[in-house]
C-alpha atoms as a PDB file:
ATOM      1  CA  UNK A   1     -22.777  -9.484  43.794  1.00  0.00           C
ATOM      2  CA  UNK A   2     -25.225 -11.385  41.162  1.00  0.00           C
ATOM      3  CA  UNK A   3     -25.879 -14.951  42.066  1.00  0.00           C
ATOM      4  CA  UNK A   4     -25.477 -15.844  38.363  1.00  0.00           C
ATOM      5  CA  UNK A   5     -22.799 -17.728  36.811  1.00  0.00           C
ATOM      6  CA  UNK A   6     -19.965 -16.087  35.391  1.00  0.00           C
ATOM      7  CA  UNK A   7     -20.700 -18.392  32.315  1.00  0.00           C
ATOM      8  CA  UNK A   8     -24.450 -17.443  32.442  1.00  0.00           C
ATOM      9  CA  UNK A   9     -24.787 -14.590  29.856  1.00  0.00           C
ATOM     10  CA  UNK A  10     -22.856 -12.162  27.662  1.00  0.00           C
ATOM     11  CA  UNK A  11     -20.874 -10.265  30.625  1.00  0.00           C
ATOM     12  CA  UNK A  12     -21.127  -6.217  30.827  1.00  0.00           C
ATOM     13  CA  UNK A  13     -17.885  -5.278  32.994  1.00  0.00           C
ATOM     14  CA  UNK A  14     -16.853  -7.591  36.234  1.00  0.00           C
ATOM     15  CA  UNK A  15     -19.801  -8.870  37.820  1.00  0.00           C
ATOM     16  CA  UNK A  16     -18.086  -9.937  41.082  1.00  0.00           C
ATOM     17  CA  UNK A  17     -16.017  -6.308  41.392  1.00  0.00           C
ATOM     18  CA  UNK A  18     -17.126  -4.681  44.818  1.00  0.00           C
ATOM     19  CA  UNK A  19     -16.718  -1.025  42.994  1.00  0.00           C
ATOM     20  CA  UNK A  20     -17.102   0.771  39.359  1.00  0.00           C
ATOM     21  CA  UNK A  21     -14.507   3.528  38.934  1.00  0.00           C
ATOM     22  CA  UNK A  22     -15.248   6.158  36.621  1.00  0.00           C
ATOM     23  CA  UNK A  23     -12.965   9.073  35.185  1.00  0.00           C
ATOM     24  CA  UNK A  24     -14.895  11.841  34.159  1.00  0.00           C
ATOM     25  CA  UNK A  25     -12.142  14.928  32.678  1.00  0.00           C
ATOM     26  CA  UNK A  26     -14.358  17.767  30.597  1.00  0.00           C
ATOM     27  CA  UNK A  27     -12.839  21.287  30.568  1.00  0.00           C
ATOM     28  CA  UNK A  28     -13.647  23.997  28.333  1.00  0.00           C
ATOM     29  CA  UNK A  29     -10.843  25.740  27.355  1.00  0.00           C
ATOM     30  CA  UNK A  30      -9.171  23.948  24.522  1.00  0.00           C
ATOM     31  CA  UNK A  31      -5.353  24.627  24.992  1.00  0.00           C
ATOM     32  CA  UNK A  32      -5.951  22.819  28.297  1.00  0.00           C
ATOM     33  CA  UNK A  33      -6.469  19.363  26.146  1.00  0.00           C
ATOM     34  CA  UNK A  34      -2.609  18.064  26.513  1.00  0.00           C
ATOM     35  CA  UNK A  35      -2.388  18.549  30.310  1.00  0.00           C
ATOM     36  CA  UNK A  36      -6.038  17.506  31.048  1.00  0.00           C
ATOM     37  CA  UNK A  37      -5.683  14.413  28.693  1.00  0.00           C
ATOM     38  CA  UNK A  38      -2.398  13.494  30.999  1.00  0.00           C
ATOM     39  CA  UNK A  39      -3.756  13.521  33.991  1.00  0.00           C
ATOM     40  CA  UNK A  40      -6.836  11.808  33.532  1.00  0.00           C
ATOM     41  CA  UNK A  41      -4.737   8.720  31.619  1.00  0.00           C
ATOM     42  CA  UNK A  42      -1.973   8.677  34.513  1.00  0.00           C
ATOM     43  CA  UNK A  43      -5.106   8.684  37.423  1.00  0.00           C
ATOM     44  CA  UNK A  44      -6.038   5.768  34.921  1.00  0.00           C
ATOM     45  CA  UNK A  45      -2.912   4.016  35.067  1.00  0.00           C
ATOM     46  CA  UNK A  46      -2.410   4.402  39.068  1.00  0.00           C
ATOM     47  CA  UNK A  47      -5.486   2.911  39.258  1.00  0.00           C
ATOM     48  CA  UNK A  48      -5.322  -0.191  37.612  1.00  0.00           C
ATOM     49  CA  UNK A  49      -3.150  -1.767  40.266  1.00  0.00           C
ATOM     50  CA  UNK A  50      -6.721  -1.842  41.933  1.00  0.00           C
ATOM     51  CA  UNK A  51      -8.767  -3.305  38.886  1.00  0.00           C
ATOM     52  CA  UNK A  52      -9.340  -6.591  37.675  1.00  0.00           C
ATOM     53  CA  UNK A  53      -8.082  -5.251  34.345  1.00  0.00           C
ATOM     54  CA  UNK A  54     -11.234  -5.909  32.695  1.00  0.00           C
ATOM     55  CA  UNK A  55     -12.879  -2.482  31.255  1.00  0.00           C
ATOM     56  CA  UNK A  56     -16.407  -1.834  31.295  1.00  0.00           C
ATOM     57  CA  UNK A  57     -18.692  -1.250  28.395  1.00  0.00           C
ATOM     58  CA  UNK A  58     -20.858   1.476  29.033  1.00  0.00           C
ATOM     59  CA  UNK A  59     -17.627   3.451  29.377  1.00  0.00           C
ATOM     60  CA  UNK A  60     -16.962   3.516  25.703  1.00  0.00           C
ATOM     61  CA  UNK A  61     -13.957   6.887  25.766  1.00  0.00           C
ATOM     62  CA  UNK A  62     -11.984   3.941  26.400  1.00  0.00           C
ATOM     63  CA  UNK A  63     -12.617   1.898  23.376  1.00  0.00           C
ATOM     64  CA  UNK A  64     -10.152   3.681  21.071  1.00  0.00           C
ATOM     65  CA  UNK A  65      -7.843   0.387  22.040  1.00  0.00           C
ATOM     66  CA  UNK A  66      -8.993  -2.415  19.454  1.00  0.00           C
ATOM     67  CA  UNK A  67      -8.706  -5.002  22.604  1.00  0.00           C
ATOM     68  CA  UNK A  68     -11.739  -2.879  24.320  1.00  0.00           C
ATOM     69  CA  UNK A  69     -14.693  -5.217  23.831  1.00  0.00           C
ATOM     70  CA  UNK A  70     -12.344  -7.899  24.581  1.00  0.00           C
ATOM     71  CA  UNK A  71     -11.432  -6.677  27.794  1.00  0.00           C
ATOM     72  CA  UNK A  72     -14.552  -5.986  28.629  1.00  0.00           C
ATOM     73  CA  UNK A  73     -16.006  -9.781  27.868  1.00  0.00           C
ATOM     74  CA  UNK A  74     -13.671 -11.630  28.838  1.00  0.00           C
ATOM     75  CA  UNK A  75     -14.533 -15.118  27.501  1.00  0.00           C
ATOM     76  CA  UNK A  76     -18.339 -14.008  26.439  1.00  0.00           C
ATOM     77  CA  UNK A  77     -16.298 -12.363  23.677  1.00  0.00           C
ATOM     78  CA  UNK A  78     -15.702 -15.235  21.921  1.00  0.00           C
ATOM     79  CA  UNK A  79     -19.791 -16.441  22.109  1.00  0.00           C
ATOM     80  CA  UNK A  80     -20.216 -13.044  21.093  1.00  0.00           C
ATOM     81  CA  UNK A  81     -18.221 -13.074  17.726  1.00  0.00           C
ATOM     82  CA  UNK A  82     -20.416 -16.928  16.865  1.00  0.00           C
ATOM     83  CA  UNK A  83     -23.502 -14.367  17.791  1.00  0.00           C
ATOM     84  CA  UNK A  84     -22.218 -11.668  15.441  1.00  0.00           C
ATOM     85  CA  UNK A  85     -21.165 -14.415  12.749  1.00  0.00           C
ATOM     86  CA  UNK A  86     -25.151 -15.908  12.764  1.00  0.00           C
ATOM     87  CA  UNK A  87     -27.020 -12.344  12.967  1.00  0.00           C
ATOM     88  CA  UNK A  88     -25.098  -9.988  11.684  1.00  0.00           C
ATOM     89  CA  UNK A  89     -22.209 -11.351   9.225  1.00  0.00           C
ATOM     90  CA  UNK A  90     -22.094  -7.969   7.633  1.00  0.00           C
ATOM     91  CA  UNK A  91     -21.483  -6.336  10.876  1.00  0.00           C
ATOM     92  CA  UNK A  92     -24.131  -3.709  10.020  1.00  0.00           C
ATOM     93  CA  UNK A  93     -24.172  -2.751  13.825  1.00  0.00           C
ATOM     94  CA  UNK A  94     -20.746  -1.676  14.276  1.00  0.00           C
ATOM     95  CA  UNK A  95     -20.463   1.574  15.907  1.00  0.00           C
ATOM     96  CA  UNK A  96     -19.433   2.174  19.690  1.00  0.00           C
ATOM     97  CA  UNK A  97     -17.671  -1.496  21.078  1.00  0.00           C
ATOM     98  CA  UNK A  98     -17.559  -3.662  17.912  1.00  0.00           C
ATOM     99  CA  UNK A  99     -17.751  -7.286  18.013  1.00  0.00           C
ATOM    100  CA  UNK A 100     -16.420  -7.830  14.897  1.00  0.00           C
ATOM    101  CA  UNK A 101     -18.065 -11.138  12.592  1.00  0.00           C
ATOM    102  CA  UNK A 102     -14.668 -11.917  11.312  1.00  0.00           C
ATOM    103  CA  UNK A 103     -12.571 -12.406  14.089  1.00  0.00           C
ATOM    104  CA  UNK A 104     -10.454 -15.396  13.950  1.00  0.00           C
ATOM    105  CA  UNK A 105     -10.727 -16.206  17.643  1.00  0.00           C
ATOM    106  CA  UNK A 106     -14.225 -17.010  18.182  1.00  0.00           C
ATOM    107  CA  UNK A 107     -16.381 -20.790  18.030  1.00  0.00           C
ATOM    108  CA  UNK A 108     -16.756 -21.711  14.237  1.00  0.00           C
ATOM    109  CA  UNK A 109     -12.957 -20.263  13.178  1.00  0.00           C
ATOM    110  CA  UNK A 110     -11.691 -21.892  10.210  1.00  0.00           C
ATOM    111  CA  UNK A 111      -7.738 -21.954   9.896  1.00  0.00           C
END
């Protein structure tokens, strides 16, 4: 467990989660795709009964869903967007989990 905060710094996945679960599904035929693909998202979904329901960033074949980063930061998100809006308005770094500049949720919103 890390002795820090849970306020003390941008957070990377659940700090006070005992274990990291990771779903690894690679096969090499292609027509296998559909079923593989199935199984690996309902394992997924049995699973979360057992989560925190936060996600964790260095997994990023999860951040198709817009709410990824999000997930992930919990309320760092938010001091991550004011970060983004100071150093990077143009969002220039972008790729992989996006904290985007111009979210309307973060410190500094106007509206």
């Amino acid at each position: 467990m890390c002795s820090a905060g849970s306020d003390a710094g941008a957070r990377v996945g659940e700090r006070d989660a005992p274990f990291l679960l990771e779903i690894l599904a690679n096969w090499p035929e292609p027509e296998a795709s559909e079923r593989n693909i199935s199984w690996a998202r309902d394992f997924f979904d049995a699973m979360k009964r057992f989560s925190t329901g936060k996600a964790n960033l260095n997994f990023p074949g999860l951040g198709e869903d817009p709410q990824f980063a999000r997930s992930a930061l919990g309320r760092g998100y938010e001091r991550l967007v004011a970060v983004k809006r100071t150093y990077d308005p143009g969002n220039l770094f972008r790729l992989n989990q996006n904290i985007d500049p111009q979210d309307g949720t973060g410190p500094g919103t106007v509206g």
